[in-house]
Structures are given as structure tokens and as C-alpha cells.
PDB file of N, CA and C in Angstrom:
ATOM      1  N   UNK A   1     175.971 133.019 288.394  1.00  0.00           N
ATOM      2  CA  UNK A   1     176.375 134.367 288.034  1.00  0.00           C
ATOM      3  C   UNK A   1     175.118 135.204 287.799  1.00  0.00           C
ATOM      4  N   UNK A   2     175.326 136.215 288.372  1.00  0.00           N
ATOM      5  CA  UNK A   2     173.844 137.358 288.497  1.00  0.00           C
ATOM      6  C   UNK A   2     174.180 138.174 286.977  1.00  0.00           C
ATOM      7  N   UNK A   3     173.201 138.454 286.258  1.00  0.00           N
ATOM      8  CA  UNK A   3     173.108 139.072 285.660  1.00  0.00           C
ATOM      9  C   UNK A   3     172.797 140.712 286.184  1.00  0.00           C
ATOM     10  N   UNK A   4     173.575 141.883 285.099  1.00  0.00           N
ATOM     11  CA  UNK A   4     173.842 142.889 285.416  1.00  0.00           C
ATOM     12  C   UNK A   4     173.285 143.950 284.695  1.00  0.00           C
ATOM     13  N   UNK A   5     172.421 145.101 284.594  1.00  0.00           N
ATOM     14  CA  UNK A   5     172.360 145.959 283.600  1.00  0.00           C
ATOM     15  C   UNK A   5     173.996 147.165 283.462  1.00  0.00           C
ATOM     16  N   UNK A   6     173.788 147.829 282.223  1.00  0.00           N
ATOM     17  CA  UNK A   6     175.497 148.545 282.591  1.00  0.00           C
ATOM     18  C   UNK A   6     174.710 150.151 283.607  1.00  0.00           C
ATOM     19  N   UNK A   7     174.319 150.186 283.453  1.00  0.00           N
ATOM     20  CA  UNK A   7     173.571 151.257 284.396  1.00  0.00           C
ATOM     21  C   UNK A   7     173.614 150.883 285.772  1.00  0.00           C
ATOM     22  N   UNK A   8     173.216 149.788 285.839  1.00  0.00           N
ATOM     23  CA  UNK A   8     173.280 149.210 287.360  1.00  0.00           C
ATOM     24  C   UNK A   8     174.850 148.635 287.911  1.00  0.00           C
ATOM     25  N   UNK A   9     175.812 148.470 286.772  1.00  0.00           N
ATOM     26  CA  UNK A   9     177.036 147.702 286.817  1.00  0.00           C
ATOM     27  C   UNK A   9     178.166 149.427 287.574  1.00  0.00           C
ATOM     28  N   UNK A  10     177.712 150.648 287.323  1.00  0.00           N
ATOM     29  CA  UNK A  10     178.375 151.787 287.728  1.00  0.00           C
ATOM     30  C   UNK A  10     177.895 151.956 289.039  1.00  0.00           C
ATOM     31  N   UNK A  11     176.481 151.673 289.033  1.00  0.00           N
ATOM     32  CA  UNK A  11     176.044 151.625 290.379  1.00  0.00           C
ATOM     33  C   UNK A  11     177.009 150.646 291.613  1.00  0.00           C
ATOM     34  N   UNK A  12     177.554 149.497 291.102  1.00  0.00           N
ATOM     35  CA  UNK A  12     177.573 148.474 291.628  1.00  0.00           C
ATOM     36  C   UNK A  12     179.687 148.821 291.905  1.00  0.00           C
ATOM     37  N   UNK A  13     179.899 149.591 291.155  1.00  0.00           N
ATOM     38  CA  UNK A  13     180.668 150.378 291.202  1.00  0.00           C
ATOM     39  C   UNK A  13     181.461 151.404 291.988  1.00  0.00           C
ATOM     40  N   UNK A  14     180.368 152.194 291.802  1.00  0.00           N
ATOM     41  CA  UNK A  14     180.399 153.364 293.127  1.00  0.00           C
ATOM     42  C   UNK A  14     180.441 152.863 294.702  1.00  0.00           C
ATOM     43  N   UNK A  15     179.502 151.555 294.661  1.00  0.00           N
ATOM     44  CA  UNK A  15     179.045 151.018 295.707  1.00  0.00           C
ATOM     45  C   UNK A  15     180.262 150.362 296.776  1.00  0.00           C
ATOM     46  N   UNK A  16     181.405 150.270 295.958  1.00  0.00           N
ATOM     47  CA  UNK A  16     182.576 149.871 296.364  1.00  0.00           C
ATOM     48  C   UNK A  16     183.149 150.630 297.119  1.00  0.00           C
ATOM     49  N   UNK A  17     183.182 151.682 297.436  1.00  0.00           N
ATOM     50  CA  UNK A  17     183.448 152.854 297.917  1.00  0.00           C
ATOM     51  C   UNK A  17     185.000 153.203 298.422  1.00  0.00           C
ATOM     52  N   UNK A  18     185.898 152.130 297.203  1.00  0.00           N
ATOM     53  CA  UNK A  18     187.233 152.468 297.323  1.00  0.00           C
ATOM     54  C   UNK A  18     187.537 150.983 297.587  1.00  0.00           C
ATOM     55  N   UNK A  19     187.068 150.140 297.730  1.00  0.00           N
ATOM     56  CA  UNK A  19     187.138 148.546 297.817  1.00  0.00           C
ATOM     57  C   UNK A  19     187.760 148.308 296.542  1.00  0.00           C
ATOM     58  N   UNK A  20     188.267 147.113 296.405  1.00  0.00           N
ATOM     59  CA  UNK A  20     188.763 146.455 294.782  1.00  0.00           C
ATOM     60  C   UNK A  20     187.577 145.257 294.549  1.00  0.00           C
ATOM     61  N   UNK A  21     187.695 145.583 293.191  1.00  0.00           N
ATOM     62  CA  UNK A  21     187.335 145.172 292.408  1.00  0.00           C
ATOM     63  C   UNK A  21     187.656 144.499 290.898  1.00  0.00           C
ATOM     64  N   UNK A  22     187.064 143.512 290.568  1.00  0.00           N
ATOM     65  CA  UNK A  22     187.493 143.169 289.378  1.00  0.00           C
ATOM     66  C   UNK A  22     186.710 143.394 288.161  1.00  0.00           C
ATOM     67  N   UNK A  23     187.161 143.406 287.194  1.00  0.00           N
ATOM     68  CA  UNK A  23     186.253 143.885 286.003  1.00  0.00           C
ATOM     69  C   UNK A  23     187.184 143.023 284.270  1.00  0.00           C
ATOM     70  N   UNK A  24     186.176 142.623 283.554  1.00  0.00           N
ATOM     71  CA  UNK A  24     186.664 142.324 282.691  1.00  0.00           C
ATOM     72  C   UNK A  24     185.494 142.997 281.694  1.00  0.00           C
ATOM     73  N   UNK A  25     186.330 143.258 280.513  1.00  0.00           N
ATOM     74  CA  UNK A  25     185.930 144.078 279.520  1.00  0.00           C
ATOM     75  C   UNK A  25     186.877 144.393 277.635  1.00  0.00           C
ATOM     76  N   UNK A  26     186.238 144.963 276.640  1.00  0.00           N
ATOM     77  CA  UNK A  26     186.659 144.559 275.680  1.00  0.00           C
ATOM     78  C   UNK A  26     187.540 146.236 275.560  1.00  0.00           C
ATOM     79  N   UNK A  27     188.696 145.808 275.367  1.00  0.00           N
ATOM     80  CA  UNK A  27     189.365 147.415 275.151  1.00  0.00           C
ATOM     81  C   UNK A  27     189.232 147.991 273.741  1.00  0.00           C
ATOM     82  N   UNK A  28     189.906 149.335 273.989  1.00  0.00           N
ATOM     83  CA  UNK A  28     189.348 149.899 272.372  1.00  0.00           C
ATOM     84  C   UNK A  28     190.136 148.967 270.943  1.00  0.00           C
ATOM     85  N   UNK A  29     190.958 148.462 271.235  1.00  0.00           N
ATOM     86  CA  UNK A  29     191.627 147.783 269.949  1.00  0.00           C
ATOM     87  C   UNK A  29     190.833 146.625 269.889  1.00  0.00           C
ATOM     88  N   UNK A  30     189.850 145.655 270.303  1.00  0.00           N
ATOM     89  CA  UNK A  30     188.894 144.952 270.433  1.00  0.00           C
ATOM     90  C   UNK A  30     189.403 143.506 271.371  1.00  0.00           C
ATOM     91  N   UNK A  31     190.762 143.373 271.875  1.00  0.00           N
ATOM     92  CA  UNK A  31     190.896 142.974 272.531  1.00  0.00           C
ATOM     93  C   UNK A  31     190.530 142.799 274.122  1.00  0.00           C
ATOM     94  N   UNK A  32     190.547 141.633 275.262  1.00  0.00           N
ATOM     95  CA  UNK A  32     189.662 141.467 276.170  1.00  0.00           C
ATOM     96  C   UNK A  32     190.968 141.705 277.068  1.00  0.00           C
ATOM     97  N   UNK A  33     190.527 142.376 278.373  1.00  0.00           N
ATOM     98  CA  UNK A  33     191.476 142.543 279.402  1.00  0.00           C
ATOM     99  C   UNK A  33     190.764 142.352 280.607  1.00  0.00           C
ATOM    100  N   UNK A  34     191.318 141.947 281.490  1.00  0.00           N
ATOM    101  CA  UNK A  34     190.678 141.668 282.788  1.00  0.00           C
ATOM    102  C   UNK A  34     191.851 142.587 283.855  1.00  0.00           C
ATOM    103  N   UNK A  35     190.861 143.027 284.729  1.00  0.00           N
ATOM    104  CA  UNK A  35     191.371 144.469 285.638  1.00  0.00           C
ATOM    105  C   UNK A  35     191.259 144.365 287.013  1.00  0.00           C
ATOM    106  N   UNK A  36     192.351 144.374 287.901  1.00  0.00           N
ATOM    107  CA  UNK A  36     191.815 144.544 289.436  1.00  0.00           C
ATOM    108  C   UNK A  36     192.132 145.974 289.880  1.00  0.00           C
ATOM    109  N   UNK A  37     191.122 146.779 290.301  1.00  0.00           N
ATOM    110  CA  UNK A  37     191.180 148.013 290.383  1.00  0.00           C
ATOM    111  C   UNK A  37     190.811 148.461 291.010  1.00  0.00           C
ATOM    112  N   UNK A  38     190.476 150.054 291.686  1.00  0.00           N
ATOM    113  CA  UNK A  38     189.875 150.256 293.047  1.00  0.00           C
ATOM    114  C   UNK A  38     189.090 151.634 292.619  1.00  0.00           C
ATOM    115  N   UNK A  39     188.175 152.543 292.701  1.00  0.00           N
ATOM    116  CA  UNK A  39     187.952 154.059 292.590  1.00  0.00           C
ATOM    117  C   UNK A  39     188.530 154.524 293.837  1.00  0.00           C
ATOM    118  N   UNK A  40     187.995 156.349 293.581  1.00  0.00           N
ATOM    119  CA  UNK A  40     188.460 157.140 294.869  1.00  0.00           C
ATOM    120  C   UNK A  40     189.859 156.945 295.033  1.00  0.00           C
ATOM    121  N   UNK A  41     190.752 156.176 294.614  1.00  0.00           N
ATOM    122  CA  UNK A  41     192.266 156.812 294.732  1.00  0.00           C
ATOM    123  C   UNK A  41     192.684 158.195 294.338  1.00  0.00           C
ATOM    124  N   UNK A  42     193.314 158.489 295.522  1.00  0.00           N
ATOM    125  CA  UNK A  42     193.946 160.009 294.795  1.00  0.00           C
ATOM    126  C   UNK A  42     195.530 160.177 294.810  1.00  0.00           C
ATOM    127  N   UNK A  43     195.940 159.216 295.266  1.00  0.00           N
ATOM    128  CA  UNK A  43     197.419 159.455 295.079  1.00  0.00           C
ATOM    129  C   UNK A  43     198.149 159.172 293.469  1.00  0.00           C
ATOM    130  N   UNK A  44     199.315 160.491 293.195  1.00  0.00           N
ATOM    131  CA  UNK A  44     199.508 160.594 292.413  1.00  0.00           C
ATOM    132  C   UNK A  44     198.793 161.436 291.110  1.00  0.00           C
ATOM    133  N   UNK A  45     197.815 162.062 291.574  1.00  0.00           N
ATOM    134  CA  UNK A  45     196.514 162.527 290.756  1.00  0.00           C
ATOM    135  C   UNK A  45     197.359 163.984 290.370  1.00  0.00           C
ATOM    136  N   UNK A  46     196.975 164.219 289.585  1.00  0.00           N
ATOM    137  CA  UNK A  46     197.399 165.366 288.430  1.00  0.00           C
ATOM    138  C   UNK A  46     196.458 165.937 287.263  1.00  0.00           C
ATOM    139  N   UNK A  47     196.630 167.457 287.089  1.00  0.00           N
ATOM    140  CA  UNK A  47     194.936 167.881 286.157  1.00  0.00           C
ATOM    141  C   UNK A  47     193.684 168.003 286.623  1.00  0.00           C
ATOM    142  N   UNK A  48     193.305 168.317 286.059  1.00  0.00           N
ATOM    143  CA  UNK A  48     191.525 168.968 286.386  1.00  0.00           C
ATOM    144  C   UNK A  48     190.905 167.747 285.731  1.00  0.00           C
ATOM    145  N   UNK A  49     190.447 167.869 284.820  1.00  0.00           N
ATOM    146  CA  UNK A  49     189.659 166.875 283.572  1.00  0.00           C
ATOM    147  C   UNK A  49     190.393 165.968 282.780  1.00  0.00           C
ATOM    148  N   UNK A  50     189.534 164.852 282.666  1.00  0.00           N
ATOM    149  CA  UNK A  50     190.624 163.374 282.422  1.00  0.00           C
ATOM    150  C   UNK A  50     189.512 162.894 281.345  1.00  0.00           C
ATOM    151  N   UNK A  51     187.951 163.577 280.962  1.00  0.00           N
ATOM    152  CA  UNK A  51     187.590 163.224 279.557  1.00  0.00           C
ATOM    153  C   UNK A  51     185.995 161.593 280.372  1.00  0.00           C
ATOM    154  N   UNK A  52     186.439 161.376 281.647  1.00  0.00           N
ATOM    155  CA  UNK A  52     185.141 160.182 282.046  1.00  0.00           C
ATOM    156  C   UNK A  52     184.357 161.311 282.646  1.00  0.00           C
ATOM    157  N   UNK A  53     182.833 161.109 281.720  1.00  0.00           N
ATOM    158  CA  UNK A  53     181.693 161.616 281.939  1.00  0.00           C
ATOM    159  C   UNK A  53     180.754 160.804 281.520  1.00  0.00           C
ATOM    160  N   UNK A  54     179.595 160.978 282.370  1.00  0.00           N
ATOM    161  CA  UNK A  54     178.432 160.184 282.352  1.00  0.00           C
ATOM    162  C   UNK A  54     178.200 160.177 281.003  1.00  0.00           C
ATOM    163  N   UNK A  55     177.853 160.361 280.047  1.00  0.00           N
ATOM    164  CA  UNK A  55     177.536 160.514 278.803  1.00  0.00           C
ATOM    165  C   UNK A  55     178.655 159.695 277.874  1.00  0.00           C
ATOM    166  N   UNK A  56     179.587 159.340 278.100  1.00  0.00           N
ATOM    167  CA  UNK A  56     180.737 158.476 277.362  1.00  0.00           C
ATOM    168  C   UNK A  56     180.689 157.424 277.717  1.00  0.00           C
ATOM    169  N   UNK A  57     180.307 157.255 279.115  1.00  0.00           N
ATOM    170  CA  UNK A  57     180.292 155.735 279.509  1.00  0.00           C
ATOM    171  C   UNK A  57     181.371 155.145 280.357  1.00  0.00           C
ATOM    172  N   UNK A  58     182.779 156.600 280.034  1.00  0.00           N
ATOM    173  CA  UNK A  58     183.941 156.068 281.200  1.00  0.00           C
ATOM    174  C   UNK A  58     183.622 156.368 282.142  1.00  0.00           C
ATOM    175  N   UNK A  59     184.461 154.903 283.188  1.00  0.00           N
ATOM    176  CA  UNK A  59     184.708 155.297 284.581  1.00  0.00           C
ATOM    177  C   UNK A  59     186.462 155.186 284.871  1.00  0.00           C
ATOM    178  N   UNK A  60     186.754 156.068 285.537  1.00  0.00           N
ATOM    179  CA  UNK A  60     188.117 156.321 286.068  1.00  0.00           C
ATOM    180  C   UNK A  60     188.236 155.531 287.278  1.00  0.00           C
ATOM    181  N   UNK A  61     189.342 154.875 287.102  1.00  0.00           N
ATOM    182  CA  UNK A  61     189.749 153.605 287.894  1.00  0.00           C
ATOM    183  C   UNK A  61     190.892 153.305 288.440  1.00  0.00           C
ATOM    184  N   UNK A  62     192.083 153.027 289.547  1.00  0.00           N
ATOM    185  CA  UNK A  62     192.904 152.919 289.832  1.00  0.00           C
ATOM    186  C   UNK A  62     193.432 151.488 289.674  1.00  0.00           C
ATOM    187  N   UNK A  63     194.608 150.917 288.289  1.00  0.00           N
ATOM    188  CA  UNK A  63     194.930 149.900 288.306  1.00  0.00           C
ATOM    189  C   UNK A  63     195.835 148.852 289.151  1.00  0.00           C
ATOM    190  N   UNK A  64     195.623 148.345 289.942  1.00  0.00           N
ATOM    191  CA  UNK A  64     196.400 147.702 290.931  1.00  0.00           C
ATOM    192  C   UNK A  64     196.780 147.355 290.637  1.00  0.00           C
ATOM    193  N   UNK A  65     197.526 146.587 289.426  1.00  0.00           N
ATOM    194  CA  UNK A  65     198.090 145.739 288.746  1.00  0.00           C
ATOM    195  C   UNK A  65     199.687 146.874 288.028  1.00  0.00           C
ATOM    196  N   UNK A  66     199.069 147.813 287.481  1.00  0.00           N
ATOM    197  CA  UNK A  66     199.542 148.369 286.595  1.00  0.00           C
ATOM    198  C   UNK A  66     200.199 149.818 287.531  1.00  0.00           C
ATOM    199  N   UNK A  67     199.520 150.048 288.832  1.00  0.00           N
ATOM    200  CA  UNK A  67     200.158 151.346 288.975  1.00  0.00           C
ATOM    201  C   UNK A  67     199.747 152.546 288.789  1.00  0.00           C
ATOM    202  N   UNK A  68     198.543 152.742 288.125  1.00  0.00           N
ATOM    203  CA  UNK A  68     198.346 154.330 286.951  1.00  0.00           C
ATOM    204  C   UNK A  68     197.032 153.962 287.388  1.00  0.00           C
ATOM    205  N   UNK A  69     196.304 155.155 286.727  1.00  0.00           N
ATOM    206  CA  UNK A  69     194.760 155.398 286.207  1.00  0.00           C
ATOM    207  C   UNK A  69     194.572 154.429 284.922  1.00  0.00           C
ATOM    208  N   UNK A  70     193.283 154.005 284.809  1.00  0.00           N
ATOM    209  CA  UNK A  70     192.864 153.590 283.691  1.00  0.00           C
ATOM    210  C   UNK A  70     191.517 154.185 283.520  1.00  0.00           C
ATOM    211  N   UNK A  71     190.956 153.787 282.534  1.00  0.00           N
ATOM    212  CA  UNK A  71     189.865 154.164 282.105  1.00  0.00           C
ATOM    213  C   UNK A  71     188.622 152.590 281.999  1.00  0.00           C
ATOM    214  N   UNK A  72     187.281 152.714 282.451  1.00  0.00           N
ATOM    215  CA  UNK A  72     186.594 151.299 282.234  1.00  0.00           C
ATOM    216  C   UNK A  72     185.664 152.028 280.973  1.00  0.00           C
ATOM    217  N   UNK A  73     185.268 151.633 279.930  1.00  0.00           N
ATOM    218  CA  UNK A  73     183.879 151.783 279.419  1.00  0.00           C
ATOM    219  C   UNK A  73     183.155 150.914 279.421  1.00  0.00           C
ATOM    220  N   UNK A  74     181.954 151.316 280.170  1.00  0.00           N
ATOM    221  CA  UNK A  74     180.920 150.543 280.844  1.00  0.00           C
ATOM    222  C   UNK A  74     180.020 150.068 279.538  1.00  0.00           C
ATOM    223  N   UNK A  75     180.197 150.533 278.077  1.00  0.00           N
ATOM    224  CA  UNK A  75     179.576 149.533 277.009  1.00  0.00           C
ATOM    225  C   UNK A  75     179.840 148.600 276.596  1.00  0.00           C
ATOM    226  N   UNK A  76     181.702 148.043 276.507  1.00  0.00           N
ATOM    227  CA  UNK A  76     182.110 146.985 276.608  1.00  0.00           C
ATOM    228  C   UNK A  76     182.432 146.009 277.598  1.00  0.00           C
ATOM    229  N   UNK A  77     182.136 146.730 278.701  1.00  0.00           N
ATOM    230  CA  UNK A  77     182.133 145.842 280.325  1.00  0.00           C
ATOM    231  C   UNK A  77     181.497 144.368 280.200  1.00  0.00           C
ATOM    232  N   UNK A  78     182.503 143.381 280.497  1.00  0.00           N
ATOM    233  CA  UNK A  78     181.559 141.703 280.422  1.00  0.00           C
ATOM    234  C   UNK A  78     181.166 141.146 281.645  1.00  0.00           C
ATOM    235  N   UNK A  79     182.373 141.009 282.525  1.00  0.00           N
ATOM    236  CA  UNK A  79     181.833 140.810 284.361  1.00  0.00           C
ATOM    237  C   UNK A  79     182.510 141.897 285.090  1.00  0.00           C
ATOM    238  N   UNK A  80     182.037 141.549 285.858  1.00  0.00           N
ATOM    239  CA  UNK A  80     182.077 142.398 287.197  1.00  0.00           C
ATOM    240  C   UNK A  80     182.078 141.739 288.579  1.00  0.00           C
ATOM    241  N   UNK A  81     183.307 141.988 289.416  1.00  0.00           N
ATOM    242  CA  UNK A  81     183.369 140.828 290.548  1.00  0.00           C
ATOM    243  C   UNK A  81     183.386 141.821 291.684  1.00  0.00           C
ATOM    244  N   UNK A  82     182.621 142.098 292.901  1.00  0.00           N
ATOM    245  CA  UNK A  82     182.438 143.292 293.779  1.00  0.00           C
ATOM    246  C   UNK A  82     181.617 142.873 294.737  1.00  0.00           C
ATOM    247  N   UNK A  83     182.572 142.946 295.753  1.00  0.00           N
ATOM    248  CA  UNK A  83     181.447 142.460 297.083  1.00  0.00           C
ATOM    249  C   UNK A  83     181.316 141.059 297.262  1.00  0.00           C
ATOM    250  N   UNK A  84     181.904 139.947 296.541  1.00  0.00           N
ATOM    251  CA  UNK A  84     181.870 138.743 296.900  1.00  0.00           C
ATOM    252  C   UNK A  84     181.065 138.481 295.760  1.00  0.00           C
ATOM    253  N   UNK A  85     180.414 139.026 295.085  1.00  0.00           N
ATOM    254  CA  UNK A  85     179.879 138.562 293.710  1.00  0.00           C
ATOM    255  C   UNK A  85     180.159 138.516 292.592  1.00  0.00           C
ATOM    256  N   UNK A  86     179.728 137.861 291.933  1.00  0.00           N
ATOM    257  CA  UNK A  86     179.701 137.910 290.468  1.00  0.00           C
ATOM    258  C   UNK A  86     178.464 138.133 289.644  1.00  0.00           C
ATOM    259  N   UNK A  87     179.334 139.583 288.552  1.00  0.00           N
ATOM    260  CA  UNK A  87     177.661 139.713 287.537  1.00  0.00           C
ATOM    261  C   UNK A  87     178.436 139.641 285.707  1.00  0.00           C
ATOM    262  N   UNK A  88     177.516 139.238 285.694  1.00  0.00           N
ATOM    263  CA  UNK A  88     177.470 139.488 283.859  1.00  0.00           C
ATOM    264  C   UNK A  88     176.570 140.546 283.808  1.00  0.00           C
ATOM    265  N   UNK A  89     177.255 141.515 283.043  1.00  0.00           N
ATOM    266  CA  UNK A  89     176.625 142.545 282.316  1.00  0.00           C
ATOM    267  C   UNK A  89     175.937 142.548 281.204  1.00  0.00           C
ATOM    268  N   UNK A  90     174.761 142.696 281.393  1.00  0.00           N
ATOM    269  CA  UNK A  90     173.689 142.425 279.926  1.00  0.00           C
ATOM    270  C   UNK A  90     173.459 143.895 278.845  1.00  0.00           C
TER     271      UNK A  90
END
């Protein structure tokens, strides 16, 4: 398992370019959830501003699992599975 910075883990992110991906991470109630998800979806999209900005740390995410938008914050992010790899986020 490759180790990840979270700076480099959005990078690694973007890089997907609408591909799925997996992500596990600690949600706000401090519980752990694991996510298969995709960016760049737009179906179903509604509103202007949804609150993920560089400065918060969210990324806006399409849950495959679930149907909806979610939200990732890339400070509690643990792995990251993209492209055939695997990273731990340091």
C-alpha cells in the first residue's frame, strides 16, 4: 500500500476523471464509512453552491451505493483505491 499525502489524495481524485473510486474515511459523528463513488456526475444536480471548497477540505462526490451526492473530507480520509491502486493517506 502506497502511502498518500491529503493534498496529493484530491489530486489523485480529480485524476479519475469521472472513473469510480473507492474511499474510506471517518464521518462527522466519528464513525468509519467506506464509499464507492465517482466525481463529475451531473445528473440530478440542483442549486448553485453545495458549501465544498478548497479551504474546508470537502470534495463533492457521487454515491454509487447510495444514489445522492455526498460529501468526502479529505482530513479524515484513510484509503483511497483509484486506478488499480491503493494509498493510505498520511
Amino acid at each position: 500500500m502506497k502511502q498518500l499525502s491529503r493534498f496529493k489524495a484530491l489530486k489523485v481524485i480529480h485524476d479519475t476523471k469521472g472513473k469510480i473510486f473507492a474511499a474510506k474515511f471517518i464521518k462527522k459523528d466519528g464513525s468509519t464509512r467506506k464509499m464507492v463513488a465517482r466525481i463529475g456526475v451531473s445528473k440530478n444536480l440542483q442549486g448553485e453552491e453545495n458549501g465544498a471548497k478548497a479551504k474546508n477540505n470537502l470534495v463533492t462526490v457521487y454515491d454509487m451505493a447510495k444514489g445522492g451526492y455526498r460529501m468526502i473530507n479529505l482530513k479524515t480520509l484513510l484509503t483511497l483505491k483509484a486506478s488499480g491502486e491503493i494509498y493510505e493517506v498520511v
